[in-house]
Protein backbone atom coordinates (compact mmCIF):
# COMPACT_ATOMS: atom_id res chain seq x y z
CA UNK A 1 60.04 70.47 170.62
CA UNK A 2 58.05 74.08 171.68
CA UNK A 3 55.21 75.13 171.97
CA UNK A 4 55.29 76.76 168.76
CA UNK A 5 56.77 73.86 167.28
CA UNK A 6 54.02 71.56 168.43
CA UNK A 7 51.15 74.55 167.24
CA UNK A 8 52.63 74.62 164.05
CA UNK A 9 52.69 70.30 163.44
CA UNK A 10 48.57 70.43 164.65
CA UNK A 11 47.97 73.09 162.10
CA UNK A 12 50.06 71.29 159.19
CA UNK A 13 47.76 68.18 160.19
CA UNK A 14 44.45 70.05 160.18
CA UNK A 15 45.24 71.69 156.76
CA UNK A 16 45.97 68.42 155.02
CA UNK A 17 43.18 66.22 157.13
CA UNK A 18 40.92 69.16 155.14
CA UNK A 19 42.63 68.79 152.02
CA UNK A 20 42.44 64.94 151.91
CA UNK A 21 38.42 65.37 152.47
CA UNK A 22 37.82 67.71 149.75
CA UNK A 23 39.64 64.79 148.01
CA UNK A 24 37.87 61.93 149.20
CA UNK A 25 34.48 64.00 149.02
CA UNK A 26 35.18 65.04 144.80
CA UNK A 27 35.66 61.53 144.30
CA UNK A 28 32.75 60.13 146.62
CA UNK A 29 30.42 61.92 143.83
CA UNK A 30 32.65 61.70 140.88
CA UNK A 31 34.49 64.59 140.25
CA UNK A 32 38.46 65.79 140.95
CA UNK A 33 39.14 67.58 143.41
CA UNK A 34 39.63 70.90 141.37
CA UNK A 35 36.36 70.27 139.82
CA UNK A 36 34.82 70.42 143.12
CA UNK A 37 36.75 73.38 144.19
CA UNK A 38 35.65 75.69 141.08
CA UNK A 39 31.93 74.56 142.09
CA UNK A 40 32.36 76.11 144.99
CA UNK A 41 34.20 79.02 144.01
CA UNK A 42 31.22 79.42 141.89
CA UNK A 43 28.81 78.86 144.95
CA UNK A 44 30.38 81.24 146.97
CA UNK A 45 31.21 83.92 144.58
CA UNK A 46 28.56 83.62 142.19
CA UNK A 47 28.43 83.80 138.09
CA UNK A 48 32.05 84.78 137.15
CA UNK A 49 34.44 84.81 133.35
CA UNK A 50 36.23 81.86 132.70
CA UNK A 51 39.38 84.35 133.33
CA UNK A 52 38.04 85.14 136.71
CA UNK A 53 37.33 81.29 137.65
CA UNK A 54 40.83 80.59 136.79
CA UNK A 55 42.27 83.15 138.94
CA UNK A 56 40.52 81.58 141.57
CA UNK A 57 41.37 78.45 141.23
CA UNK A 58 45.03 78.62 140.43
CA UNK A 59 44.62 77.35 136.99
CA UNK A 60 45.98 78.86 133.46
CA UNK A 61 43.39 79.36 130.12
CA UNK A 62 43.88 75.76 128.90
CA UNK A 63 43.35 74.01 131.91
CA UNK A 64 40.35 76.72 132.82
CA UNK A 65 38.45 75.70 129.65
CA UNK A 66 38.69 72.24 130.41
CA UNK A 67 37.71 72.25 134.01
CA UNK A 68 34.32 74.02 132.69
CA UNK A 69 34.12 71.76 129.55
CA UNK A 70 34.01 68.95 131.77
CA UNK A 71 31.66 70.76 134.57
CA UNK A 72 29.32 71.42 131.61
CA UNK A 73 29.36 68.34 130.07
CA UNK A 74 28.01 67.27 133.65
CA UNK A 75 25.42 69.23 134.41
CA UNK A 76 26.88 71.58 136.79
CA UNK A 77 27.83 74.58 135.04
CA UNK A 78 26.87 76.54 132.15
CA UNK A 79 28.06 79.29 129.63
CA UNK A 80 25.87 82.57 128.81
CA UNK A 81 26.55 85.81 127.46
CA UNK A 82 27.22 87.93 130.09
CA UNK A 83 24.87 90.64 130.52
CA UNK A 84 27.20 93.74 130.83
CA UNK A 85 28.77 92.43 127.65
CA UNK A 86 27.59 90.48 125.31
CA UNK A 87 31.14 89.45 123.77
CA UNK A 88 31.83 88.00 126.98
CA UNK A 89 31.10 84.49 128.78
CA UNK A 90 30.54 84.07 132.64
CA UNK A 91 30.20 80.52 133.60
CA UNK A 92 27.18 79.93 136.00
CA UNK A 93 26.53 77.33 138.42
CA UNK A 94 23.11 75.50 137.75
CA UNK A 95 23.14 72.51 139.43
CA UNK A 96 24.77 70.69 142.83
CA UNK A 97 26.85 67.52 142.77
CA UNK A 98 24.36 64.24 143.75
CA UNK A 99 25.26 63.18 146.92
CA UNK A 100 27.32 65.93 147.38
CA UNK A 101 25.72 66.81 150.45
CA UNK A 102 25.59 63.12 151.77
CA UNK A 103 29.28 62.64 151.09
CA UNK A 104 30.23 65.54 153.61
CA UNK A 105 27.43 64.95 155.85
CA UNK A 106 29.88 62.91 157.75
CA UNK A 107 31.92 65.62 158.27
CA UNK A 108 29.99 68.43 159.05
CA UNK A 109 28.34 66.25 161.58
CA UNK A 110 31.80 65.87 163.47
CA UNK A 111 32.84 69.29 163.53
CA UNK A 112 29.57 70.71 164.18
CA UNK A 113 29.91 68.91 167.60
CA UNK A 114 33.11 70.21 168.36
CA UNK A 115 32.19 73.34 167.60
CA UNK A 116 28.67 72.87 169.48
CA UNK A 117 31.08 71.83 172.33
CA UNK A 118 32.55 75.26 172.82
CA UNK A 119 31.03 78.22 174.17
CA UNK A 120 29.28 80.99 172.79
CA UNK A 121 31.78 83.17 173.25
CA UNK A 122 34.75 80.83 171.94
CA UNK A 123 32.44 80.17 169.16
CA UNK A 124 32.74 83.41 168.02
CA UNK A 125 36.14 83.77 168.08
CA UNK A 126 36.53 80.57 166.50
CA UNK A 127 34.43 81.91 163.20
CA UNK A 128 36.32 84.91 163.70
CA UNK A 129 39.41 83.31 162.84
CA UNK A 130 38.10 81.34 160.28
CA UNK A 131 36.76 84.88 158.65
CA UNK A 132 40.23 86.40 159.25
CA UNK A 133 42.30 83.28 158.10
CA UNK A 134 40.62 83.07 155.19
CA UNK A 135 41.17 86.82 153.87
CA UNK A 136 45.22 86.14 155.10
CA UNK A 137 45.30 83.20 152.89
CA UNK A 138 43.85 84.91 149.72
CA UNK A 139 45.84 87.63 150.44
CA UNK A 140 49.13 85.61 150.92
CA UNK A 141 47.97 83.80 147.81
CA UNK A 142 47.46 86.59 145.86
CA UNK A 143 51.16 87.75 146.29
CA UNK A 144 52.37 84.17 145.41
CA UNK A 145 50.99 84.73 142.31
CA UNK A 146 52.07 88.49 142.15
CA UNK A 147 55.79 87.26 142.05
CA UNK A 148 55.46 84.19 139.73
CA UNK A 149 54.29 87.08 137.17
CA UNK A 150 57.19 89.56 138.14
């Protein structure tokens, strides 16, 4: 096996060591693991249409309504008229799982040593890549999508 081979088996185990602890996190406190991710879509990108929330999280207008039904029902989400436009609806995020922060506490405590363990220097260009990975994926992700609608 290469190099390349063996760079590309470490990065197919990271991904889905990540994936399996935004699993085990959502349902630590409850939720599914798509429920978790629209909260923090919603965290990170602030008050957003239903249509917009379910571009972002992969999901189509059935599915949408029933991830916020169920993220409103809980507590965590709500509807209001959306300023700009009052026919609309923007979904807002009001409130933070319980225990949310306790479930991943774990976590961040691990990799915040590894990453304490590296330089400055290779500290930045380890958030660096994170920055850059994460515009290649939603840009790579955004062409998926492109051609399932082609």
């Amino acid at each position: 096996m290469s190099t390349r081979d063996d760079a590309g088996v470490v990065y197919r185990r990271y991904l889905s060591a990540v994936m399996l602890h935004g699993h085990a996190g959502a349902k630590a406190v409850g939720l599914g693991a798509t429920d978790l991710y629209a909260l923090n879509v919603l965290g990170l990108g602030g008050a957003m249409t239903p249509g917009e929330l379910g571009r972002r999280t992969g999901l189509t207008t059935g599915p949408t309504t029933r991830l916020i039904d169920r993220l409103e029902q809980a507590g965590y989400v709500r509807r209001a008229s959306d300023p700009g436009d009052r026919r609309k609806v923007i979904v807002e995020l009001v409130a933070h799982p319980s225990g949310l922060d306790e479930a991943l506490a774990p976590a961040r405590r691990r990799i915040g040593a590894i990453v304490q363990g590296y330089s400055p220097e290779h500290q930045a260009v380890l958030f660096d890549y994170f920055a850059r990975a994460a515009d290649a994926y939603l840009e790579a992700t955004m062409e998926l999508q492109d051609k399932r609608t082609d």
